[in-house]
PDB file of N, CA and C in Angstrom:
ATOM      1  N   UNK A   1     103.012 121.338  86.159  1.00  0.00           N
ATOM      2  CA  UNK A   1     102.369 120.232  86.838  1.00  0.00           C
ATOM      3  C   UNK A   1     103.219 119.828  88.032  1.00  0.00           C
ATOM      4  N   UNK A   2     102.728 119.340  88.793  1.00  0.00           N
ATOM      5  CA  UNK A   2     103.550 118.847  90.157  1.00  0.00           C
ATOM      6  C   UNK A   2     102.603 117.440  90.808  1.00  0.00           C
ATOM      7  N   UNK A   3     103.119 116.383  91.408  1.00  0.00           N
ATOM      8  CA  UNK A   3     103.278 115.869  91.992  1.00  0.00           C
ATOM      9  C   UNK A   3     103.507 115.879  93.270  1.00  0.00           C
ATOM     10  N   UNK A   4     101.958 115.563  94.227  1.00  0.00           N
ATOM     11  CA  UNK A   4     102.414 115.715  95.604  1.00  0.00           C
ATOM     12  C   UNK A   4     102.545 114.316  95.780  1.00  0.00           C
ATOM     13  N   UNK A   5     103.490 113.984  97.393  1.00  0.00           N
ATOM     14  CA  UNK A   5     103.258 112.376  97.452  1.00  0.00           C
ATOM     15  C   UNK A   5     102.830 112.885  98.969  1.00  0.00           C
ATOM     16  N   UNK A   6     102.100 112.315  99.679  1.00  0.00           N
ATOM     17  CA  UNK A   6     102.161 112.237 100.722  1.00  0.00           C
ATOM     18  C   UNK A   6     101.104 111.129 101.419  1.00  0.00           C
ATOM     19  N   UNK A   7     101.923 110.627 102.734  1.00  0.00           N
ATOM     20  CA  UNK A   7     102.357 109.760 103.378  1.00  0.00           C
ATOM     21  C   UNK A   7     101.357 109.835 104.865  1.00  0.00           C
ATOM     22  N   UNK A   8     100.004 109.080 104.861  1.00  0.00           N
ATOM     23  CA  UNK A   8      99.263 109.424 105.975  1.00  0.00           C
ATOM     24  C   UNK A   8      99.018 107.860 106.619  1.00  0.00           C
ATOM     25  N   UNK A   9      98.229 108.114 107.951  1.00  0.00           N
ATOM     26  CA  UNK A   9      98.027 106.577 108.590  1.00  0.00           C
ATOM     27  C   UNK A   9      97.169 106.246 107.526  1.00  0.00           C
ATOM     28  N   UNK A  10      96.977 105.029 107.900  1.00  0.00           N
ATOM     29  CA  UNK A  10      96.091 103.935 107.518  1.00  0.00           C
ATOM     30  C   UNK A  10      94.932 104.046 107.146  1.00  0.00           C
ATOM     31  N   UNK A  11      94.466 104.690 108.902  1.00  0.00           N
ATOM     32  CA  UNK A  11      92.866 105.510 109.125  1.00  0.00           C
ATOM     33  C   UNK A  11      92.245 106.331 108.712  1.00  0.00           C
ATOM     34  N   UNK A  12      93.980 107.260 108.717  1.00  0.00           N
ATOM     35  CA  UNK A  12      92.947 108.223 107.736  1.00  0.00           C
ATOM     36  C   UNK A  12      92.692 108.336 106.058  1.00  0.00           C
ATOM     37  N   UNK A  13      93.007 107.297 105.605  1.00  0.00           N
ATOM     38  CA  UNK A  13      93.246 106.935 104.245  1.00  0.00           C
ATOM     39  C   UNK A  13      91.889 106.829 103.679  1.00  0.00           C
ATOM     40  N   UNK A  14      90.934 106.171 103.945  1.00  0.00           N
ATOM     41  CA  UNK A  14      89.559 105.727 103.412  1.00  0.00           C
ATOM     42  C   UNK A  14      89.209 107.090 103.292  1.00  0.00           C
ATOM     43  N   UNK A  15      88.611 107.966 104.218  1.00  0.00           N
ATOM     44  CA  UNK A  15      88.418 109.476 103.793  1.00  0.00           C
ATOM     45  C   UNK A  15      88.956 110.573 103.185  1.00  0.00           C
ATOM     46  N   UNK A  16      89.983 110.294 103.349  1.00  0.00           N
ATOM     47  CA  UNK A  16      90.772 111.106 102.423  1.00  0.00           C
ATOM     48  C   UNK A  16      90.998 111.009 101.327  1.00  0.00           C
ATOM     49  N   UNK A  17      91.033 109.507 100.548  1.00  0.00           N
ATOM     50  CA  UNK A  17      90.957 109.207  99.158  1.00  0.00           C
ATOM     51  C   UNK A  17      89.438 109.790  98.573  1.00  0.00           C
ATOM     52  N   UNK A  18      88.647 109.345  99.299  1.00  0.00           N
ATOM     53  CA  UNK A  18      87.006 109.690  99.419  1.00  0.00           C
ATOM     54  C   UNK A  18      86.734 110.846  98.901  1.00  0.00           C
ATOM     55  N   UNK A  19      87.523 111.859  99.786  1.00  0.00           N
ATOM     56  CA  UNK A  19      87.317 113.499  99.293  1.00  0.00           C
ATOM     57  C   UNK A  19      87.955 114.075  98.262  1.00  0.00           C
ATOM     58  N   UNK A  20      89.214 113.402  98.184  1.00  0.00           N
ATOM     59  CA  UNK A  20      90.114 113.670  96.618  1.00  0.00           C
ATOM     60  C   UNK A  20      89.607 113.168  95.759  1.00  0.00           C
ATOM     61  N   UNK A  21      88.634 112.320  95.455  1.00  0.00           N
ATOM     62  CA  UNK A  21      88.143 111.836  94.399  1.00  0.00           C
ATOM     63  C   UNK A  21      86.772 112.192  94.058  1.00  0.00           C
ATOM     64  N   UNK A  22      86.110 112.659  94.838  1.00  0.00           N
ATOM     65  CA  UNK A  22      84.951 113.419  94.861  1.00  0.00           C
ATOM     66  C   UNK A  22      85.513 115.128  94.370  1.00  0.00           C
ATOM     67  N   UNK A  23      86.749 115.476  94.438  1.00  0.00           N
ATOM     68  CA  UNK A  23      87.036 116.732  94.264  1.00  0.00           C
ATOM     69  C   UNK A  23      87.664 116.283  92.826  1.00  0.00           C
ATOM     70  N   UNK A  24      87.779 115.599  92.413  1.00  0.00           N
ATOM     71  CA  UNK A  24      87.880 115.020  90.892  1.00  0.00           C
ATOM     72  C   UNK A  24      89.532 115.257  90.641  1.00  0.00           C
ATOM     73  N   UNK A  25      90.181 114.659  92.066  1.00  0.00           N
ATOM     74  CA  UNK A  25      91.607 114.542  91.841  1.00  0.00           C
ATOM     75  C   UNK A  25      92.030 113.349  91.498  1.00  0.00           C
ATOM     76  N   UNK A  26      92.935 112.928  90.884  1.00  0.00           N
ATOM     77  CA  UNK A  26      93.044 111.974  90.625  1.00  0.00           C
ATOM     78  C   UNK A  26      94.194 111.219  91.331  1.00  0.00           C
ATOM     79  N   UNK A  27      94.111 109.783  92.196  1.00  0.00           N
ATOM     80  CA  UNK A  27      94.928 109.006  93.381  1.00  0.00           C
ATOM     81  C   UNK A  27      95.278 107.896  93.259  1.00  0.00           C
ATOM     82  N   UNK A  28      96.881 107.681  93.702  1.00  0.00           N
ATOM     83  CA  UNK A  28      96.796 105.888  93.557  1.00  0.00           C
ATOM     84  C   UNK A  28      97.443 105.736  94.790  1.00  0.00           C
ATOM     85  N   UNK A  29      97.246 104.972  95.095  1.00  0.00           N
ATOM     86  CA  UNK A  29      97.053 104.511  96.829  1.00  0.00           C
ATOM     87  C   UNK A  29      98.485 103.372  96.915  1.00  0.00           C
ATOM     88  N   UNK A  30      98.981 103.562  97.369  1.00  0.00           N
ATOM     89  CA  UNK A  30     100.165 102.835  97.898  1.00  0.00           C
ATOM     90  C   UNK A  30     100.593 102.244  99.124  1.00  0.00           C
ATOM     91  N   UNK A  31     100.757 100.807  99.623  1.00  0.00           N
ATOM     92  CA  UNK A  31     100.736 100.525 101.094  1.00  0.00           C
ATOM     93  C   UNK A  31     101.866 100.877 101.499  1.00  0.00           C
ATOM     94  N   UNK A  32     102.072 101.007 102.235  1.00  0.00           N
ATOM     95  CA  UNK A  32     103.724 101.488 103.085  1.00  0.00           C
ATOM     96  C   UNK A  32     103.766 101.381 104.525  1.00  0.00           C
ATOM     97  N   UNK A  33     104.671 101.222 105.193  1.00  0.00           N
ATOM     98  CA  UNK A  33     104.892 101.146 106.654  1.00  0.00           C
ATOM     99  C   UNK A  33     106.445 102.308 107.158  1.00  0.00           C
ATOM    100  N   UNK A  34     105.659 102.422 108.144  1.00  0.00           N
ATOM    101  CA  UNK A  34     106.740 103.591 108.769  1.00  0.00           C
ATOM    102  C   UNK A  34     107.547 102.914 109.489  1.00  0.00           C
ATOM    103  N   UNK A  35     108.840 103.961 110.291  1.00  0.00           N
ATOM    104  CA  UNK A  35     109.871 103.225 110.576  1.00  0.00           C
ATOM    105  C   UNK A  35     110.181 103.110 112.289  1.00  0.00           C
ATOM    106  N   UNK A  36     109.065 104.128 112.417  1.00  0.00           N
ATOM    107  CA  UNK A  36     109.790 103.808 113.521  1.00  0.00           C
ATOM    108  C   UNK A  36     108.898 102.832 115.040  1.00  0.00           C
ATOM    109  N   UNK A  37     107.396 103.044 114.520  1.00  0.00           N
ATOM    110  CA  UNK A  37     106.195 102.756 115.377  1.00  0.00           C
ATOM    111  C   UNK A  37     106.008 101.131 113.777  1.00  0.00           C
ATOM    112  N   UNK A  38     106.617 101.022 112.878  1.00  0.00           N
ATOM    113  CA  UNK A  38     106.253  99.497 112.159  1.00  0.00           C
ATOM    114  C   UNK A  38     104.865  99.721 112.301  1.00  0.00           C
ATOM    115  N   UNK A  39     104.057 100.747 111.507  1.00  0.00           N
ATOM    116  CA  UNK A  39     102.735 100.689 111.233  1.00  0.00           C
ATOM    117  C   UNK A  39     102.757 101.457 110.285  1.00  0.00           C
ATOM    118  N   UNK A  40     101.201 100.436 109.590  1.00  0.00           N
ATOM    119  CA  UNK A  40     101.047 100.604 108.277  1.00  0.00           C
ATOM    120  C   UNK A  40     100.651 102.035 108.007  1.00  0.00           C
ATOM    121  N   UNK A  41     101.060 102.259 106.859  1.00  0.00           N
ATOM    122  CA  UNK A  41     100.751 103.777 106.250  1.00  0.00           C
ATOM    123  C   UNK A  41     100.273 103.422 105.151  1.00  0.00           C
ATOM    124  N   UNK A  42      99.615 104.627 104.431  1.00  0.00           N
ATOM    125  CA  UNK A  42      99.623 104.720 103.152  1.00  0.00           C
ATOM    126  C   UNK A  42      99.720 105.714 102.445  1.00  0.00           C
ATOM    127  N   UNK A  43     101.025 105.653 101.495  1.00  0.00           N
ATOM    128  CA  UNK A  43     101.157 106.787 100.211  1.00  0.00           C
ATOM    129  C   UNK A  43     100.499 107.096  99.310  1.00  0.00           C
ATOM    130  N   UNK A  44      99.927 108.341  99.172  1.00  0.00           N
ATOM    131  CA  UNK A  44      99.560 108.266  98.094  1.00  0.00           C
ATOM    132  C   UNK A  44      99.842 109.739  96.759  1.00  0.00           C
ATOM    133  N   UNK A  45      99.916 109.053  95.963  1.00  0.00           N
ATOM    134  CA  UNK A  45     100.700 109.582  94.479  1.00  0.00           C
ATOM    135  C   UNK A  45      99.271 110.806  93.847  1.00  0.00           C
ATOM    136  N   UNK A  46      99.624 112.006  94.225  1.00  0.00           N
ATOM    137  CA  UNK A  46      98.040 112.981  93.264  1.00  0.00           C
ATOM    138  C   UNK A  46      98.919 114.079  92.874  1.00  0.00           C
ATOM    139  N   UNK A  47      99.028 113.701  91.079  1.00  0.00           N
ATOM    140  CA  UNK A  47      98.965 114.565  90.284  1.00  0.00           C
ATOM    141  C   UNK A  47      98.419 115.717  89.740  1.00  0.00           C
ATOM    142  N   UNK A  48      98.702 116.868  90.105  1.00  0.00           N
ATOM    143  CA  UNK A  48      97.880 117.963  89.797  1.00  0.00           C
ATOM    144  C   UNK A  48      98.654 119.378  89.130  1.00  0.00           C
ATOM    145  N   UNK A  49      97.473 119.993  88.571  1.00  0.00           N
ATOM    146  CA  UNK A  49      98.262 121.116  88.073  1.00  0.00           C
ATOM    147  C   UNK A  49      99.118 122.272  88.984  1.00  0.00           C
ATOM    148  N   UNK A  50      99.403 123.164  89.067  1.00  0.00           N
ATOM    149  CA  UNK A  50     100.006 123.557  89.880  1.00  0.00           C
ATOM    150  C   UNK A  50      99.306 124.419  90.740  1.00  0.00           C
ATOM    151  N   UNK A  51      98.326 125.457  90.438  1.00  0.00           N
ATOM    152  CA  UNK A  51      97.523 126.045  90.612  1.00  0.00           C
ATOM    153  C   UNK A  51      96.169 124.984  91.640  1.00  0.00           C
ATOM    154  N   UNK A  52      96.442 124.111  91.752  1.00  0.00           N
ATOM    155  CA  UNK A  52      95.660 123.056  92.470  1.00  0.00           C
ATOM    156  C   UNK A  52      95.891 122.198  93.510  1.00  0.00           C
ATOM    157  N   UNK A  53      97.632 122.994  94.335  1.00  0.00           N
ATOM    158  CA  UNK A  53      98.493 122.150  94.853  1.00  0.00           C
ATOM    159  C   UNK A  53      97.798 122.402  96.017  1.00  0.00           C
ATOM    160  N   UNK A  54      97.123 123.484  96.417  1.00  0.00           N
ATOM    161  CA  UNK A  54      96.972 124.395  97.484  1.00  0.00           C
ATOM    162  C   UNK A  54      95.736 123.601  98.396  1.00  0.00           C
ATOM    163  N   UNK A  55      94.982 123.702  96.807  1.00  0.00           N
ATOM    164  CA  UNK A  55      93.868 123.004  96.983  1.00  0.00           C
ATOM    165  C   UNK A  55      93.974 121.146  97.304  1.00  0.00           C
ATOM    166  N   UNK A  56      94.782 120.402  97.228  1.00  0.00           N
ATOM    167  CA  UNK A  56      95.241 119.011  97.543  1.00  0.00           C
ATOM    168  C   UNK A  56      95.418 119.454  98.997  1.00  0.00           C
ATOM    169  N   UNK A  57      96.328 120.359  99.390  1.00  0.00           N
ATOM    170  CA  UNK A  57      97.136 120.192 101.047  1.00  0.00           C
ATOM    171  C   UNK A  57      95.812 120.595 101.427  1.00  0.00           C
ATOM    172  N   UNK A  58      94.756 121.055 101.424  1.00  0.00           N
ATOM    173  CA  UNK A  58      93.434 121.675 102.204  1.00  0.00           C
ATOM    174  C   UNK A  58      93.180 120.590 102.860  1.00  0.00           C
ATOM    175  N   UNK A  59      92.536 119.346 101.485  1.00  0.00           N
ATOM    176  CA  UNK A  59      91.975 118.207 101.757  1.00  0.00           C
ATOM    177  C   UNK A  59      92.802 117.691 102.697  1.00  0.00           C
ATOM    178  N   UNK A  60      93.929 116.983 102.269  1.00  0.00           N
ATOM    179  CA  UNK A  60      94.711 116.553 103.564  1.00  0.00           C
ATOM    180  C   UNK A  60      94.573 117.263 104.696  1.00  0.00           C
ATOM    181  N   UNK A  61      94.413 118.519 104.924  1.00  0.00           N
ATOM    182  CA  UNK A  61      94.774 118.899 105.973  1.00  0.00           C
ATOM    183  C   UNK A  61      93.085 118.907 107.103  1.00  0.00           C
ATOM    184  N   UNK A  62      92.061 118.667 106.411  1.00  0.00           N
ATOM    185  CA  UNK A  62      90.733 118.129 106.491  1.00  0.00           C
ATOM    186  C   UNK A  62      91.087 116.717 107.442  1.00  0.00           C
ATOM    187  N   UNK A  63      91.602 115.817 106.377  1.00  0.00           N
ATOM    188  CA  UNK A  63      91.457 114.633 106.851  1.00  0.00           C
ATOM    189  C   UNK A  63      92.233 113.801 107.699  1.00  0.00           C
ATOM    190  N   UNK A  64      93.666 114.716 107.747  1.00  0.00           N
ATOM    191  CA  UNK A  64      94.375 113.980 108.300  1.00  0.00           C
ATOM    192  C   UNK A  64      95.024 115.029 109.994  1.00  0.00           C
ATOM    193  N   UNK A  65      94.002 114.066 111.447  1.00  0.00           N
ATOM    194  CA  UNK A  65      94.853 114.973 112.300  1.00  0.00           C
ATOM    195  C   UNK A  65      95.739 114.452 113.062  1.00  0.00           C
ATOM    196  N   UNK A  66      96.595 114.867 113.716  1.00  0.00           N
ATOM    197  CA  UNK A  66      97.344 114.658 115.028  1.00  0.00           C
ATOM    198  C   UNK A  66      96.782 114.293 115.879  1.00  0.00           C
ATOM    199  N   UNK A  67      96.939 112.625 116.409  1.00  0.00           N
ATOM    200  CA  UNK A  67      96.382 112.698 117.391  1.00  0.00           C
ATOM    201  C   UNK A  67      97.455 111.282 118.501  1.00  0.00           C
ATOM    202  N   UNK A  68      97.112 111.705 119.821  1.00  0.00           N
ATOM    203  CA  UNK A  68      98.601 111.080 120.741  1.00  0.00           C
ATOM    204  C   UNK A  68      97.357 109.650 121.043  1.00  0.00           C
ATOM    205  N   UNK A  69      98.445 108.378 120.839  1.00  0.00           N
ATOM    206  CA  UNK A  69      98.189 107.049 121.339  1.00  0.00           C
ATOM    207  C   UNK A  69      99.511 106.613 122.096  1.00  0.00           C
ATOM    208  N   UNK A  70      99.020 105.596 123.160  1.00  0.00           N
ATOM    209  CA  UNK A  70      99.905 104.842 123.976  1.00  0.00           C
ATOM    210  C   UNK A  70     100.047 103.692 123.228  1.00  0.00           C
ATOM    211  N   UNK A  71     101.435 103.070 122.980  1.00  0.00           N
ATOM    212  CA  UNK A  71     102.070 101.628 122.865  1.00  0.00           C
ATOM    213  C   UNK A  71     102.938 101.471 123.505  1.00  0.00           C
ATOM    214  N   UNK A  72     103.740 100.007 123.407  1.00  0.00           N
ATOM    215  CA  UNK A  72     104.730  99.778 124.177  1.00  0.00           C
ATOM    216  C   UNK A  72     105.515  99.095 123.098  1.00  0.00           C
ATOM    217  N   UNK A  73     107.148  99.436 123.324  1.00  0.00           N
ATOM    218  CA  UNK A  73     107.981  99.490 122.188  1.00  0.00           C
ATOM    219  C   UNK A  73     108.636  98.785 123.532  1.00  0.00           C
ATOM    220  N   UNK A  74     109.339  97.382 123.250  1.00  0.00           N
ATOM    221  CA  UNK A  74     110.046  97.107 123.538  1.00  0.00           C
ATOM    222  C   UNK A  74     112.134  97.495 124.192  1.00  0.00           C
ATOM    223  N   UNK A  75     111.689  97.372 124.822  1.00  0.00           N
ATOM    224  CA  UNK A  75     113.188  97.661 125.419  1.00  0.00           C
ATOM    225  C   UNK A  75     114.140  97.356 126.354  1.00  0.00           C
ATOM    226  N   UNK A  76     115.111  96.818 126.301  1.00  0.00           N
ATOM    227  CA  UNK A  76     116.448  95.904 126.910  1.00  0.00           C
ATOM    228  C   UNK A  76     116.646  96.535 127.727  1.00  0.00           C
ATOM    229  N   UNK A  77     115.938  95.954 129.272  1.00  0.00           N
ATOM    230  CA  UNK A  77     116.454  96.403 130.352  1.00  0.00           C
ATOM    231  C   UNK A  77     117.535  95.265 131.353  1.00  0.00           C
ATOM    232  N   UNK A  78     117.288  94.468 130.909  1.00  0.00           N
ATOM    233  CA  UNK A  78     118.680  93.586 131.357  1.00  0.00           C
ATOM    234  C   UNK A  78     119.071  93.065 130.380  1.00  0.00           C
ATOM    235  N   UNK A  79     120.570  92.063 130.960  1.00  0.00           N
ATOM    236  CA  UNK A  79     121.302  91.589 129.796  1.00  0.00           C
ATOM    237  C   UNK A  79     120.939  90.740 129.677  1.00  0.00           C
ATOM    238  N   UNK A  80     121.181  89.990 128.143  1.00  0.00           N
ATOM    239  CA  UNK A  80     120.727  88.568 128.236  1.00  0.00           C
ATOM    240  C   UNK A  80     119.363  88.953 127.135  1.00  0.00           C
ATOM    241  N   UNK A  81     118.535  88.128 126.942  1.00  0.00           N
ATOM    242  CA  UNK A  81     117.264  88.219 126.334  1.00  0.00           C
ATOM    243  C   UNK A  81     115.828  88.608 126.883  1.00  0.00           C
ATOM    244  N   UNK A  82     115.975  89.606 128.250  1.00  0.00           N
ATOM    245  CA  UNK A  82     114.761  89.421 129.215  1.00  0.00           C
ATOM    246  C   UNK A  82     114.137  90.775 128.244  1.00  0.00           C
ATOM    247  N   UNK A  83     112.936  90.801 127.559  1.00  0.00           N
ATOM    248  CA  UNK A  83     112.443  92.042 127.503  1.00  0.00           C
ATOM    249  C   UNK A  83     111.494  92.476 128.094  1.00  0.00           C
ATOM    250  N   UNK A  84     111.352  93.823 128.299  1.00  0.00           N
ATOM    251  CA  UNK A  84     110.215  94.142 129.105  1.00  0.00           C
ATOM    252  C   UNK A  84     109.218  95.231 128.737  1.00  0.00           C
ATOM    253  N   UNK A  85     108.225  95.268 128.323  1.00  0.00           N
ATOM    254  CA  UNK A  85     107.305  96.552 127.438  1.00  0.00           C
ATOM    255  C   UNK A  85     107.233  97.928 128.325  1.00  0.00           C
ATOM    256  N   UNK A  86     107.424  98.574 127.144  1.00  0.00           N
ATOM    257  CA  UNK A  86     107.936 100.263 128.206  1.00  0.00           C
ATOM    258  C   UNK A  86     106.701 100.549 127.609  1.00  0.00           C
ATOM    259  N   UNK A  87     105.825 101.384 128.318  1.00  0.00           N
ATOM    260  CA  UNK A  87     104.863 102.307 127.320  1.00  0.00           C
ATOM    261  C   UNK A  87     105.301 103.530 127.003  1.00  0.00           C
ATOM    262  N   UNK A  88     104.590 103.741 126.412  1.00  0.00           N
ATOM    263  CA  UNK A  88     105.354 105.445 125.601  1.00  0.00           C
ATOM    264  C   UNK A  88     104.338 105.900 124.620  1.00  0.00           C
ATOM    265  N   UNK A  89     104.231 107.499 125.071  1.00  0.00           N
ATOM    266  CA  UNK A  89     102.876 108.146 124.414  1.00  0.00           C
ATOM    267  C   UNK A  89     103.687 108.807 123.214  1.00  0.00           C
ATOM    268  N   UNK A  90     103.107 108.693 122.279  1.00  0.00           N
ATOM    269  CA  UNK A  90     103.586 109.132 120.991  1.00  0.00           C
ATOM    270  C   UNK A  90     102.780 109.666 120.505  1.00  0.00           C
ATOM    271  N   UNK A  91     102.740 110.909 119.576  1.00  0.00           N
ATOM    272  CA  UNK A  91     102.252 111.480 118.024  1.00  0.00           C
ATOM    273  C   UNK A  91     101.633 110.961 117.102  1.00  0.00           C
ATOM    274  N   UNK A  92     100.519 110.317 116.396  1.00  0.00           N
ATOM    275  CA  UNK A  92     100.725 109.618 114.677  1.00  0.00           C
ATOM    276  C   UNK A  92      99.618 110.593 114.617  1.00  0.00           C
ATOM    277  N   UNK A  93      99.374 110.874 113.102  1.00  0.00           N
ATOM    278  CA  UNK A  93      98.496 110.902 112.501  1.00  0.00           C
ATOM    279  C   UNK A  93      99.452 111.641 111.997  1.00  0.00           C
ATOM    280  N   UNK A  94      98.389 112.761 111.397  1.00  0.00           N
ATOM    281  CA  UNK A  94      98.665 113.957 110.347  1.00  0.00           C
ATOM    282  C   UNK A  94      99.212 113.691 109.167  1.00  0.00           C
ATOM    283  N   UNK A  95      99.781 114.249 108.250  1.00  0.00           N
ATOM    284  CA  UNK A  95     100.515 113.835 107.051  1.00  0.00           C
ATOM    285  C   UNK A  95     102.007 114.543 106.780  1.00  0.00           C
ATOM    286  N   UNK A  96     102.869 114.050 106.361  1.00  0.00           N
ATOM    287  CA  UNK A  96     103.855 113.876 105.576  1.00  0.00           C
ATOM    288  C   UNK A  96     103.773 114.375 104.028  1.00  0.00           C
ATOM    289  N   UNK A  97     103.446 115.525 103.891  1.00  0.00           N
ATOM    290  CA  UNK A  97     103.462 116.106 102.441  1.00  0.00           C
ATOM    291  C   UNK A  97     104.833 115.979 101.520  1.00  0.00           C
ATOM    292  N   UNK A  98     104.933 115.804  99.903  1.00  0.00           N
ATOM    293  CA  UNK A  98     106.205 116.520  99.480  1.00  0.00           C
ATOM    294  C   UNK A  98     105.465 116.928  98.012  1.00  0.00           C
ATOM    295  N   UNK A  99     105.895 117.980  97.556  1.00  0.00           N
ATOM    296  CA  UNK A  99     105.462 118.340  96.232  1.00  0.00           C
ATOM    297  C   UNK A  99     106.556 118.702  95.248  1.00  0.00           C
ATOM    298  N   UNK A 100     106.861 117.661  94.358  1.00  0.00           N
ATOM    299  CA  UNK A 100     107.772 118.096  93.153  1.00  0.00           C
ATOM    300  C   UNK A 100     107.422 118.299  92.008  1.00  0.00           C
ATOM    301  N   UNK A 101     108.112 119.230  91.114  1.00  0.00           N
ATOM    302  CA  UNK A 101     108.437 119.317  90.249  1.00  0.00           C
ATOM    303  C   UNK A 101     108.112 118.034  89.104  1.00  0.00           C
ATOM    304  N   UNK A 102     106.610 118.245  88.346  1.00  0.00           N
ATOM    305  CA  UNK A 102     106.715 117.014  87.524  1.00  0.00           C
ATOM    306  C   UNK A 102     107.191 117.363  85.674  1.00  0.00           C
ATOM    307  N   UNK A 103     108.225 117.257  85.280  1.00  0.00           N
ATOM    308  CA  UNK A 103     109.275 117.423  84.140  1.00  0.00           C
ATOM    309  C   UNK A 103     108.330 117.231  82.580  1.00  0.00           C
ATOM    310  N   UNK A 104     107.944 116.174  83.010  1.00  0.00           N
ATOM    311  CA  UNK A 104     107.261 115.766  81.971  1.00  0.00           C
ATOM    312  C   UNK A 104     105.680 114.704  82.265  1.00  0.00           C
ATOM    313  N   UNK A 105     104.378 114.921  81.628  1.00  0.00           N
ATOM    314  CA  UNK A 105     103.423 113.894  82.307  1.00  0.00           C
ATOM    315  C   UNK A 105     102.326 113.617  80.542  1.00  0.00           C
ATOM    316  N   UNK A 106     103.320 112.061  80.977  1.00  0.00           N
ATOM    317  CA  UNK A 106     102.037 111.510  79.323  1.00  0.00           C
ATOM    318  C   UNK A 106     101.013 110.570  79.680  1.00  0.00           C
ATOM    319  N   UNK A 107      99.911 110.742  79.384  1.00  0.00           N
ATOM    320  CA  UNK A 107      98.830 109.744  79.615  1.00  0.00           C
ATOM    321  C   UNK A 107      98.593 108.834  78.380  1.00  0.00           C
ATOM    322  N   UNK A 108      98.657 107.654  78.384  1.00  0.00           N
ATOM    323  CA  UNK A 108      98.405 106.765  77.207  1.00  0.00           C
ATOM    324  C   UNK A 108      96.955 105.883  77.379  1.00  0.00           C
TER     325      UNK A 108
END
């Protein structure tokens, strides 16, 4: 058995739980925020056999894409407290996979 966790936006969360659960995987949804853009994510925890891992990264890889947005991240261009918004095109989406090793799994 293994345990994937992985770690997608926000957005793409509603569909993607959608299709894992329609594929009769089973999900628990976790809020989380990333570190470096401070936007919300969400983890989520799907237990599966091993032979079925392949089949989990598909879905994700369905639902979750790469795609570039503009923000502005603050940054100290003089001394003192003056800030001034830089824009900057960045990366989000896609997912953050990890799949371990699950030791032992009891359902009560």
């Amino acid at each position: 058995m293994k345990l994937i966790i992985a770690i997608v936006q926000d957005q793409d969360s509603p569909s993607l739980v959608q299709d894992l659960t329609e594929k009769e995987f089973r999900v628990t949804k976790l809020a989380s925020t990333g570190g470096f853009l401070k936007a919300g994510n969400t983890t989520l925890l799907i237990g599966v056999e091993d032979d079925k891992v392949n089949d989990v990264i598909s879905v994700i890889e369905e639902n979750c894409k790469t795609r570039e947005i503009t923000t502005s991240l603050l940054t100290v261009t003089m001394p003192g407290d003056t800030y001034i918004p830089y824009p900057l095109e960045v990366k989000v989406g896609g997912a953050t996979v990890f799949v371990l090793d699950v030791e032992k799994h009891v359902r009560v």
